[in-house]
Protein backbone atom coordinates (compact mmCIF):
# COMPACT_ATOMS: atom_id res chain seq x y z
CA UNK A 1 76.28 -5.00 64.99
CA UNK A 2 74.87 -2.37 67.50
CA UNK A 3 72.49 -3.26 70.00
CA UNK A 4 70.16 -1.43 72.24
CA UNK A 5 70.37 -2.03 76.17
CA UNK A 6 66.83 -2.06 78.22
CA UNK A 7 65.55 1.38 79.16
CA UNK A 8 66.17 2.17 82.85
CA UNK A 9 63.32 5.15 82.43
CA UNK A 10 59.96 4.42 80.58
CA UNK A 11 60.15 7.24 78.69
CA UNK A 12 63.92 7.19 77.87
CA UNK A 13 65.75 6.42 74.96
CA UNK A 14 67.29 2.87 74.84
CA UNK A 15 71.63 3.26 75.31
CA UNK A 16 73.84 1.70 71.97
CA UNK A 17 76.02 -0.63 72.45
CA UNK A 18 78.59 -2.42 70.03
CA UNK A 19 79.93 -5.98 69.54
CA UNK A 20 83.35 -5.09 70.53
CA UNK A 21 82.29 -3.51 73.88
CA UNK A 22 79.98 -6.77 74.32
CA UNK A 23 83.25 -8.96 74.03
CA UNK A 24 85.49 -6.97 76.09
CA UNK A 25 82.99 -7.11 79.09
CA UNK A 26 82.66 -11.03 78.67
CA UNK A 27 86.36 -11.31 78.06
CA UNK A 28 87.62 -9.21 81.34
CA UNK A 29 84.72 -10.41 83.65
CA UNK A 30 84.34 -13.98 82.28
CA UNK A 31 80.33 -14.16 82.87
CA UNK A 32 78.19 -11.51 82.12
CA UNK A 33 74.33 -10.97 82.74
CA UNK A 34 73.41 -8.10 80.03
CA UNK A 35 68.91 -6.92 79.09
CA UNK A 36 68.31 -6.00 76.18
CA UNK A 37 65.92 -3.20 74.93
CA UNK A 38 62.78 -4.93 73.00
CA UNK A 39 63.73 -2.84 70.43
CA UNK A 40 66.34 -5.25 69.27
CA UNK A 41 65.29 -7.80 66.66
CA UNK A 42 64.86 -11.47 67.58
CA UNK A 43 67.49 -11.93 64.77
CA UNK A 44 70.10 -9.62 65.89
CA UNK A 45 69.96 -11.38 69.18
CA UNK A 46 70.29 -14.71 67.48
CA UNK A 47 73.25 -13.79 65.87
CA UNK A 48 74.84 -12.21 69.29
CA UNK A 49 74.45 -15.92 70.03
CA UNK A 50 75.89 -17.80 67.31
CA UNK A 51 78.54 -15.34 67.54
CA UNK A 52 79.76 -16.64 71.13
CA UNK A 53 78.85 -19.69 71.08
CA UNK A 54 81.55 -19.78 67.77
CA UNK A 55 83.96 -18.78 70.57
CA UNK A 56 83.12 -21.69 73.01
CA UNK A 57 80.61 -19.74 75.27
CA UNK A 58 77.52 -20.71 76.87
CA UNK A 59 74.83 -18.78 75.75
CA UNK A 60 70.97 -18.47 77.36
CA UNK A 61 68.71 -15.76 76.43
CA UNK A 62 64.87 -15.14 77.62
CA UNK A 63 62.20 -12.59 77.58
CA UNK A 64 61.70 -10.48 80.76
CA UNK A 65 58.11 -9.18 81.39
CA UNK A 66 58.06 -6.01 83.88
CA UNK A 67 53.88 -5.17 83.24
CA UNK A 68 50.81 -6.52 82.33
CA UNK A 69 50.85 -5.10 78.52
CA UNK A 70 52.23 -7.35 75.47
CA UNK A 71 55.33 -4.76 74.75
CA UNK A 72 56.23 -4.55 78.22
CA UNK A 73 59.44 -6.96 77.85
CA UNK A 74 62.84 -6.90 77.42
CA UNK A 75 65.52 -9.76 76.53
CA UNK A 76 67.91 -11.00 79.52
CA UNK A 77 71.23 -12.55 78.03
CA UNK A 78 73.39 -14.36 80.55
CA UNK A 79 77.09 -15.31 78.79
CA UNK A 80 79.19 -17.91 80.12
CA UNK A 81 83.17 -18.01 79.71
C-alpha cells in the first residue's frame, strides 16, 4: 500500500511513501505523528489502521484544516507503540 504524505508547498506534488517505511519509523521511534496528503482515500487510511492496531498499536487519525476552502485538509495520524 503506498501512501501520499501532506504537501509542504501548495503547488507541489504530494511525496510516496510505503507500508514498510511506515513500520520501520514506528518500530525504531516507538510513537510517531505522520499527515497525510488528502489525496489518500478514507479507505486506504482505514486500512493503515486496522493494520497496526493488528499489531497491538494505538491508533488516532483526524482531519487537519489549514484554509477556509472545503479541500484545504489533510489527515494527521498519531501511532502509539
Amino acid at each position: 500500500m503506498d501512501l501520499k504524505f501532506a504537501r509542504t508547498e501548495l503547488d507541489a506534488k504530494p511525496k510516496k511513501v510505503d507500508l514498510n517505511k511506515i513500520e520501520t519509523s514506528v518500530e525504531k521511534e516507538g510513537s510517531v505523528i505522520l499527515y497525510f496528503d488528502r489525496e489518500n482515500s478514507h479507505k486506504d487510511l482505514l486500512e493503515l489502521q486496522d493494520f497496526f492496531e493488528e499489531k497491538g498499536k494505538s491508533f488516532y487519525m483526524s482531519e487537519v484544516k489549514f484554509g477556509l476552502s472545503d479541500n484545504e485538509y489533510m489527515y494527521q495520524v498519531h501511532i502509539i507503540n
